[in-house]
C-alpha atoms as a PDB file:
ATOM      1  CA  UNK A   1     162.673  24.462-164.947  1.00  0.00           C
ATOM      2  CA  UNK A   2     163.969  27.145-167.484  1.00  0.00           C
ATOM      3  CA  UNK A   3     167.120  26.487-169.517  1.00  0.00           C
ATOM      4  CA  UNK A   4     168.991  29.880-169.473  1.00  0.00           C
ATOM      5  CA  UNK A   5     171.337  29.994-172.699  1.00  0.00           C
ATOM      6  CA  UNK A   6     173.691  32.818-174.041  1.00  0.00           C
ATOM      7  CA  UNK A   7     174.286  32.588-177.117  1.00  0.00           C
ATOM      8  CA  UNK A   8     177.940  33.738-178.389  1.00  0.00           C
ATOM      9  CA  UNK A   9     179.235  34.371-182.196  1.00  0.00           C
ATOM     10  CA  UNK A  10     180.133  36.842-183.894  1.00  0.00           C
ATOM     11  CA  UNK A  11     177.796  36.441-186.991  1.00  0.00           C
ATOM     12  CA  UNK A  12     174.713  37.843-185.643  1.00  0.00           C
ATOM     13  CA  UNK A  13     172.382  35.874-188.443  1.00  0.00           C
ATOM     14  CA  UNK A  14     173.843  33.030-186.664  1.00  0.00           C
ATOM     15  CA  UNK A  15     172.607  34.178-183.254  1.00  0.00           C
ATOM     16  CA  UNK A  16     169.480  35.359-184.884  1.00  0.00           C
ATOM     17  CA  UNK A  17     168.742  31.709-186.212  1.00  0.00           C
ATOM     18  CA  UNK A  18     170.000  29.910-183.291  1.00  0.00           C
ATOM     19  CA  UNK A  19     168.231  32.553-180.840  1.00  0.00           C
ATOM     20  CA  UNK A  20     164.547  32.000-182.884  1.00  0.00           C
ATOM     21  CA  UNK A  21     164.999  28.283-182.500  1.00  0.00           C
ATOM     22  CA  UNK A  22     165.527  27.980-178.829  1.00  0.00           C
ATOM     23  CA  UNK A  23     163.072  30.522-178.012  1.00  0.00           C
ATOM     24  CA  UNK A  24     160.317  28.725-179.584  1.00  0.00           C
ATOM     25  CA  UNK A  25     160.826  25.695-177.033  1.00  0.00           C
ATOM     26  CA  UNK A  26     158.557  26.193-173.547  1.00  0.00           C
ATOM     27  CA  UNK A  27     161.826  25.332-171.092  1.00  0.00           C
ATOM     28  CA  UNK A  28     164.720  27.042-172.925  1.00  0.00           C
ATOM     29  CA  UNK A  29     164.826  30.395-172.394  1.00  0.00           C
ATOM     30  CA  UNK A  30     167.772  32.813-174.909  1.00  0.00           C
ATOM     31  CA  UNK A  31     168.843  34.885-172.220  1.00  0.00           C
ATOM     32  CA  UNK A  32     171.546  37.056-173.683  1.00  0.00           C
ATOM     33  CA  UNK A  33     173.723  37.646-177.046  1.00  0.00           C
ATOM     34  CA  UNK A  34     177.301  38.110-177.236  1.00  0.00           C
ATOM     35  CA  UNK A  35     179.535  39.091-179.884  1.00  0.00           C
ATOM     36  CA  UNK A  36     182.852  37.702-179.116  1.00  0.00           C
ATOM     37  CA  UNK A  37     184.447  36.085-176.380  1.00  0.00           C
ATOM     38  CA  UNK A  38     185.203  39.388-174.235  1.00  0.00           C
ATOM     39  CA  UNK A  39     181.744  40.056-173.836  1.00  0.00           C
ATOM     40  CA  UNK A  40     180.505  36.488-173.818  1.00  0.00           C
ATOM     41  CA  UNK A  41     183.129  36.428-170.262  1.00  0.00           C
ATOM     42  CA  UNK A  42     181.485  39.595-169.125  1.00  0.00           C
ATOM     43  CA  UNK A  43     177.638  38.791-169.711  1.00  0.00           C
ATOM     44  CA  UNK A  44     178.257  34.903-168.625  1.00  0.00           C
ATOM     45  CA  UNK A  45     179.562  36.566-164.889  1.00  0.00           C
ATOM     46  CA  UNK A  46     176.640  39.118-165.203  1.00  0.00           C
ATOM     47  CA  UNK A  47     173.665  36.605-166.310  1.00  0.00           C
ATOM     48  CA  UNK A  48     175.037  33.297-164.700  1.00  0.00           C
ATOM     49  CA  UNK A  49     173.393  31.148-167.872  1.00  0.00           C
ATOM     50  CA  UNK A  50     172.829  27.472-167.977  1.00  0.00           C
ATOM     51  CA  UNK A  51     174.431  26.779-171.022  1.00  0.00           C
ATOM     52  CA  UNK A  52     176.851  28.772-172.931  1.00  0.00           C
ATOM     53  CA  UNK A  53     176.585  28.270-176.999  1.00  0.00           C
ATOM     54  CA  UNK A  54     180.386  29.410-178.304  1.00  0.00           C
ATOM     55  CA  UNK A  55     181.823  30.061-181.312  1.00  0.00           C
ATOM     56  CA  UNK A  56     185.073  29.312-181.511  1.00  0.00           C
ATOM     57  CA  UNK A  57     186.928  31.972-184.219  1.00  0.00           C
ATOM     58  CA  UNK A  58     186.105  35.361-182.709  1.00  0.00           C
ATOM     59  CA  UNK A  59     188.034  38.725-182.260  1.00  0.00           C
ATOM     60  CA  UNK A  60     189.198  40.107-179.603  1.00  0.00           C
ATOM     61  CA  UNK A  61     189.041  37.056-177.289  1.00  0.00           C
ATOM     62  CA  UNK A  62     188.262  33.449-178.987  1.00  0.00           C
ATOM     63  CA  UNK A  63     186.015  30.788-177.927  1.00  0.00           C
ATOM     64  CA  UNK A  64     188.901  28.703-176.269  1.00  0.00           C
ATOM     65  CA  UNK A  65     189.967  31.730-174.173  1.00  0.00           C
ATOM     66  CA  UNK A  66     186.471  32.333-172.865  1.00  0.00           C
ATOM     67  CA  UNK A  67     185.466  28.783-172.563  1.00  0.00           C
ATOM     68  CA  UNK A  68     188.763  28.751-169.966  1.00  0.00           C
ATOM     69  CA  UNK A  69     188.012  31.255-167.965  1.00  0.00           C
ATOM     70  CA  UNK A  70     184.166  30.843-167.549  1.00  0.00           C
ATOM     71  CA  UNK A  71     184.718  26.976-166.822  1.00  0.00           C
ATOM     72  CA  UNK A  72     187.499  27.883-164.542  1.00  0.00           C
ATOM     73  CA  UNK A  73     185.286  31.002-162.179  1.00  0.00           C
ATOM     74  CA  UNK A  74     184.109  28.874-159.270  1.00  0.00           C
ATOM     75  CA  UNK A  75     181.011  31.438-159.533  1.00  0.00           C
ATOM     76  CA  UNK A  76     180.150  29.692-163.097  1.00  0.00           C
ATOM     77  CA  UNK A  77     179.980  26.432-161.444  1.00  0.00           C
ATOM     78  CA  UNK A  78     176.900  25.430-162.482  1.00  0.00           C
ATOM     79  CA  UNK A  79     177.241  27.088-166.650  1.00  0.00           C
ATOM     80  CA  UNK A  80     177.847  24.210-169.371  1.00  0.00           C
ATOM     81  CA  UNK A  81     179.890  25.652-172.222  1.00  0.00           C
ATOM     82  CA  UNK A  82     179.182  23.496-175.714  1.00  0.00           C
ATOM     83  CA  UNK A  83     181.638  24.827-178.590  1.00  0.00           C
ATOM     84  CA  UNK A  84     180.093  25.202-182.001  1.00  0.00           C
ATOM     85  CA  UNK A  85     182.478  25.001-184.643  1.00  0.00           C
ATOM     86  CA  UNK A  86     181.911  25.202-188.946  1.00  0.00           C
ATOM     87  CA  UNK A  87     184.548  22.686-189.264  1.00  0.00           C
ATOM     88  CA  UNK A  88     184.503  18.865-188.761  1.00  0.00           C
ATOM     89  CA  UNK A  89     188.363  18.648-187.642  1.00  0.00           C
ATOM     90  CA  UNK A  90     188.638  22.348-185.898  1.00  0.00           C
ATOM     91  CA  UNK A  91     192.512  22.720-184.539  1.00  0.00           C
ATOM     92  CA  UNK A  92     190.514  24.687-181.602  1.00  0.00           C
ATOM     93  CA  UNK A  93     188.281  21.922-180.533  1.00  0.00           C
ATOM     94  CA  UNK A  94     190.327  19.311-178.426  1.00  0.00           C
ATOM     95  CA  UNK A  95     192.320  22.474-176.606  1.00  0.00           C
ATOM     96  CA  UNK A  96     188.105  23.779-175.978  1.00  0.00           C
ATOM     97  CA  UNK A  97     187.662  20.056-173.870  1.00  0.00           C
ATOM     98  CA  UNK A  98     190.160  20.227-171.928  1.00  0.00           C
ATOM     99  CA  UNK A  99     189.328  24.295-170.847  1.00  0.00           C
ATOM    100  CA  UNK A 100     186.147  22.334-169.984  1.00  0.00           C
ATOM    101  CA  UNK A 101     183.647  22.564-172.450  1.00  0.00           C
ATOM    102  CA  UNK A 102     180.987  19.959-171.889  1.00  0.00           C
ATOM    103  CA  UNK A 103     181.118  19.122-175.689  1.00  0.00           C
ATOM    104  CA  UNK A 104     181.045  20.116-179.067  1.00  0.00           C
ATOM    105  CA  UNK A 105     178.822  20.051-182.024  1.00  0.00           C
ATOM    106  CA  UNK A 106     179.023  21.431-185.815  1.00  0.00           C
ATOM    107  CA  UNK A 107     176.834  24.860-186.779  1.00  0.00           C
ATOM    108  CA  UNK A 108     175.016  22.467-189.453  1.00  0.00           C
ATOM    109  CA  UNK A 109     173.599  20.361-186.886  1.00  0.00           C
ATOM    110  CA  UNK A 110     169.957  19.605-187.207  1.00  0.00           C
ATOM    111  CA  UNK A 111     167.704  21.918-185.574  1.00  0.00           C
ATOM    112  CA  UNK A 112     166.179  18.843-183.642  1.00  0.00           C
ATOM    113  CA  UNK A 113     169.567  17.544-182.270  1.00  0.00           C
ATOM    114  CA  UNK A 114     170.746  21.255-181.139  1.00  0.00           C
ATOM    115  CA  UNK A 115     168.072  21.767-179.065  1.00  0.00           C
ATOM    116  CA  UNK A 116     168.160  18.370-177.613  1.00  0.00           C
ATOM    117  CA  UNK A 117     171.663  19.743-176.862  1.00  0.00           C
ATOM    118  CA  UNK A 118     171.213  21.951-174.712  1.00  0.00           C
ATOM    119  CA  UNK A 119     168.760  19.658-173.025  1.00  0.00           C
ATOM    120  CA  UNK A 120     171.237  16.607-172.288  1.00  0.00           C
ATOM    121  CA  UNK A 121     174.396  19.628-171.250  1.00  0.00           C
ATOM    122  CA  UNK A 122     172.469  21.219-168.716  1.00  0.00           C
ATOM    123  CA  UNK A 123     171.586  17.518-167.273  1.00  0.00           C
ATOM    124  CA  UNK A 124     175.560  17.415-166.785  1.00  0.00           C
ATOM    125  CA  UNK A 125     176.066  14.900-169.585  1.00  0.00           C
ATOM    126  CA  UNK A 126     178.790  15.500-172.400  1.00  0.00           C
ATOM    127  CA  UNK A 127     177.545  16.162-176.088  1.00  0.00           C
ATOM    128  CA  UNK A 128     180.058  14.711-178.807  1.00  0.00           C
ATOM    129  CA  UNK A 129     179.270  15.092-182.369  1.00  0.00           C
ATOM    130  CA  UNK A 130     179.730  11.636-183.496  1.00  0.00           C
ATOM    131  CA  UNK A 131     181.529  12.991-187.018  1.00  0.00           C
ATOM    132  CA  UNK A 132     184.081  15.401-185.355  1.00  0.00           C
ATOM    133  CA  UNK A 133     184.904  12.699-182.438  1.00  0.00           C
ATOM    134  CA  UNK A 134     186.213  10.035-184.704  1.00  0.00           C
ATOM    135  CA  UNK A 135     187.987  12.570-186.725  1.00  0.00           C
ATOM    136  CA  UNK A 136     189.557  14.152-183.635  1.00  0.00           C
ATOM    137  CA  UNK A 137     190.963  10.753-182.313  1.00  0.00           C
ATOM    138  CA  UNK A 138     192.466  10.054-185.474  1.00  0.00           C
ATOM    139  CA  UNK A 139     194.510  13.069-185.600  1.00  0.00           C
ATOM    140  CA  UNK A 140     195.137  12.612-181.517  1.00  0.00           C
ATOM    141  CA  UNK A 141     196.721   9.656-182.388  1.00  0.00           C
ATOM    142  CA  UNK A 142     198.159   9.886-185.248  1.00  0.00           C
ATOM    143  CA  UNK A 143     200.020  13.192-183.759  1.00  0.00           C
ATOM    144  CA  UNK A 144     201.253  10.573-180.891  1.00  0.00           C
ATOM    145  CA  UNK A 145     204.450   8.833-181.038  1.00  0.00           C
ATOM    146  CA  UNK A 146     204.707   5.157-180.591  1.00  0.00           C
ATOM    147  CA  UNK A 147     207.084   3.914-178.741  1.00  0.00           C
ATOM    148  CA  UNK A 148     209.475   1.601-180.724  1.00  0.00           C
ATOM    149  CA  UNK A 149     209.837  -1.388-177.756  1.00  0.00           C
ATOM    150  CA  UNK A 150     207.785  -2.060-174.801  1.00  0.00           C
ATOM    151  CA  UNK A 151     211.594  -1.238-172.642  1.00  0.00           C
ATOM    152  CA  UNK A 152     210.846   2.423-173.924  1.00  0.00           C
ATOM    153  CA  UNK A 153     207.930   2.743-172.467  1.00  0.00           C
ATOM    154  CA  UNK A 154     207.614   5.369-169.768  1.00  0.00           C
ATOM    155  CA  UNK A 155     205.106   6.184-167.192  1.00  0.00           C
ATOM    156  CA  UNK A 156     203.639   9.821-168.044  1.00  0.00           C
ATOM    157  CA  UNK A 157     202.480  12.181-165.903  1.00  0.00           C
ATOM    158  CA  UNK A 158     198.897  11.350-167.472  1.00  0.00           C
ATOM    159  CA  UNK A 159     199.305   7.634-167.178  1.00  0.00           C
ATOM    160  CA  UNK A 160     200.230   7.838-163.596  1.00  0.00           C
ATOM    161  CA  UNK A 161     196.724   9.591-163.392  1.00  0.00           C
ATOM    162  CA  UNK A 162     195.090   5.985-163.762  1.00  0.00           C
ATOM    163  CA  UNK A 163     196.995   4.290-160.718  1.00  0.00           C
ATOM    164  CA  UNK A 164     194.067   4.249-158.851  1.00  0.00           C
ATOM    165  CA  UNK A 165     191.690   2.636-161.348  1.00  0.00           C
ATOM    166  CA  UNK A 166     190.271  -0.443-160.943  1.00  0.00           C
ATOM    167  CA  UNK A 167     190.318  -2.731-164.541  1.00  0.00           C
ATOM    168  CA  UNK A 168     186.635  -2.524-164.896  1.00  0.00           C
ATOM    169  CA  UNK A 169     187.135   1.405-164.274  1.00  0.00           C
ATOM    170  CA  UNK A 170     189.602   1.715-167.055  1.00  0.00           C
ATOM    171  CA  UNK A 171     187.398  -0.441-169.310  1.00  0.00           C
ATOM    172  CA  UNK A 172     184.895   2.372-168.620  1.00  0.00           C
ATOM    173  CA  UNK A 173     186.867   5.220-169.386  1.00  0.00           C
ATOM    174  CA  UNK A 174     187.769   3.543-172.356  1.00  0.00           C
ATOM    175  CA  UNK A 175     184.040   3.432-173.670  1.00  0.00           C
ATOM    176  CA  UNK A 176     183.483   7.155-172.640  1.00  0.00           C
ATOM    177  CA  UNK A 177     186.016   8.070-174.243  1.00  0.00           C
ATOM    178  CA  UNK A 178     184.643   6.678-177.374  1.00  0.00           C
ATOM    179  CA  UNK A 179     181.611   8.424-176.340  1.00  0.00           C
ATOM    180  CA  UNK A 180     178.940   5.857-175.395  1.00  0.00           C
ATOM    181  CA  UNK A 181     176.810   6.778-172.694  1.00  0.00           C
ATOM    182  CA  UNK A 182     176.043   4.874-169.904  1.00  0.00           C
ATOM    183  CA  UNK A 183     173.084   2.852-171.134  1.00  0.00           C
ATOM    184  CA  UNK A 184     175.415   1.649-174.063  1.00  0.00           C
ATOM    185  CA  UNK A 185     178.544   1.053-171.563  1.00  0.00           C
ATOM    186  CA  UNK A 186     176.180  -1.156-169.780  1.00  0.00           C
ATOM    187  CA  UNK A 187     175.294  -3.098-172.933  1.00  0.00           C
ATOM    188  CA  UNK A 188     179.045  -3.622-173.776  1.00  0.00           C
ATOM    189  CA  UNK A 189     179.954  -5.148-170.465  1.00  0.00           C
ATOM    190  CA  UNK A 190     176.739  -6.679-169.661  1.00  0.00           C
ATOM    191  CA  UNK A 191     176.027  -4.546-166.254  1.00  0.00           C
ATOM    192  CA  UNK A 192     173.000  -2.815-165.389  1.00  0.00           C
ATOM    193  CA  UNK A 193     172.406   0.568-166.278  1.00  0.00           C
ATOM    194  CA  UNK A 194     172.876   1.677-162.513  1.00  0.00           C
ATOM    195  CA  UNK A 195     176.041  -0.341-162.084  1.00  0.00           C
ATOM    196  CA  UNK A 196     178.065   1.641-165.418  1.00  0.00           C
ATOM    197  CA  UNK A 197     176.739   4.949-163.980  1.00  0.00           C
ATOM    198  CA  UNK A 198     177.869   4.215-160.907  1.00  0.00           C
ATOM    199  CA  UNK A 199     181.667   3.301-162.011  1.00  0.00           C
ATOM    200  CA  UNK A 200     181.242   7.038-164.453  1.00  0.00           C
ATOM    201  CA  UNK A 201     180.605   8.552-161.167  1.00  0.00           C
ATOM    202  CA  UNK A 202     183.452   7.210-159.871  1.00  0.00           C
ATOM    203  CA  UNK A 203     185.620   8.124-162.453  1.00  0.00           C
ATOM    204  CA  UNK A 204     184.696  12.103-161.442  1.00  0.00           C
ATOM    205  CA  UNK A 205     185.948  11.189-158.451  1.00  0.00           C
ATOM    206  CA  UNK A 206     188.899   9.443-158.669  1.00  0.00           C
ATOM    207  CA  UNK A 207     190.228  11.929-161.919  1.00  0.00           C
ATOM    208  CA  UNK A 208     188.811  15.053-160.601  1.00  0.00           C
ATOM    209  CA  UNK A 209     186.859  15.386-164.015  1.00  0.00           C
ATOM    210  CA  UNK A 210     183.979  18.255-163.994  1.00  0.00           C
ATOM    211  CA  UNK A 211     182.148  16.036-166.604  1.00  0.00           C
ATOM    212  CA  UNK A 212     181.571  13.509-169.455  1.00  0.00           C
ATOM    213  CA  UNK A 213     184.010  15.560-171.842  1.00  0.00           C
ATOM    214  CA  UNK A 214     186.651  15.441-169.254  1.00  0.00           C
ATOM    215  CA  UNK A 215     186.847  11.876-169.135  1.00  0.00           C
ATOM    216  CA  UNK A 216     186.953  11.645-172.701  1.00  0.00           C
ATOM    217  CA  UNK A 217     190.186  13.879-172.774  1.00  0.00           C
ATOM    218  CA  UNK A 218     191.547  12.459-169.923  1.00  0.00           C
ATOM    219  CA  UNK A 219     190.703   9.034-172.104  1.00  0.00           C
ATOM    220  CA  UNK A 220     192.950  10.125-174.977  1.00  0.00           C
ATOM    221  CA  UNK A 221     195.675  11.914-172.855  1.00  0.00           C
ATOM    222  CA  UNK A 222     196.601   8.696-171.420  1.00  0.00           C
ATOM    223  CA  UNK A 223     196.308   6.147-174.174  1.00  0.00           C
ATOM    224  CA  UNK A 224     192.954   4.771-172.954  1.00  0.00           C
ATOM    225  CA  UNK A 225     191.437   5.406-176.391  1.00  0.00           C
ATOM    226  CA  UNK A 226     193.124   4.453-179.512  1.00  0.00           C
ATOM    227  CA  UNK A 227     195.859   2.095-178.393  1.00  0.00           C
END
């Protein structure tokens, strides 16, 4: 099967360089270029791609605006969006998750890694860039107050979210959300590989998540990670 990509940014040696390197592999195919996120909404509606490679700083209409509403057409269903940003720490990138990009990677990634990218998206897995992740945790929780007593401590909106978890279910949205996948979940609590995907899959469920990098917001929203 052919991997349909459109590639979006509005450097266009960018999209030249990332456009010759897909191209040259058998089962990814570039099918489109656009410029900013206006046109990236209109082509992704028009060419239905795979997998959706976004800038984030564009005119007109950025890449969280367009990741938002291509993630949220029900016609898109099936298109991954990954954000590509310059920046380790990019104030754009958490807000770009939870529109419901399936990840995040930086423009110097290897040329190996990027197209094994696009690979491990379109199988409906999340792609974290292990450098940006651990940066963007920090600064999600050092941007969140702690509260001073455990009597101040009040159930949130996002909290209440977990009611319905099991403790081995929270103990695996805790390792998503520090972005092991399932093989590695299953090596932390000694399960089999079948068994962790199996509670993942019932995280979707029980959060309403559309993928990996869902549960890893959902993950820092509600204290999960970094407490």
């Amino acid at each position: 099967m052919t991997i349909r990509v459109l590639l979006v940014d509005d450097q266009r040696l960018v999209r030249a360089g990332f456009g010759a390197l897909l191209g040259s592999e058998p089962d990814i195919e570039v099918v489109g270029e656009a410029v900013d996120g206006l046109e990236a909404m209109a082509m992704a509606a028009d060419l239905r791609p795979d997998v959706v490679l976004m800038d984030i700083r564009m005119p007109r209409v950025d890449g969280l605006e367009a990741t938002a509403r291509i993630t949220a057409d029900p016609a898109l269903a099936g298109t991954k969006v990954v954000v590509l940003t310059t920046f380790e720490l990019d104030e754009y990138v958490f807000g770009a998750l939870r529109a419901g990009a399936a990840g995040f990677l930086l423009k110097d990634v290897e040329p190996e890694a990027l197209i094994d990218a696009v690979r491990v998206v379109h199988e409906g897995q999340a792609l974290l860039a292990p450098q940006v992740t651990k940066r963007l945790i920090e600064a999600y929780v050092a941007a969140t107050p702690v509260p001073s007593s455990p009597a101040t401590v009040v159930t949130t909106p996002d909290q209440a979210r977990l009611a319905d978890l099991t403790p081995r279910e929270r103990e695996v949205l805790a390792l998503v959300g520090r972005g092991l996948s399932n093989h590695e979940i299953a090596a932390e609590l000694v399960l089999s590989p079948l068994t962790a995907k199996t509670h993942v899959s019932r995280l979707f469920l029980k959060l309403g998540a559309r993928d990996r990098a869902q549960l890893v917001v959902t993950a820092y929203e509600t204290g999960v990670v970094g407490s």
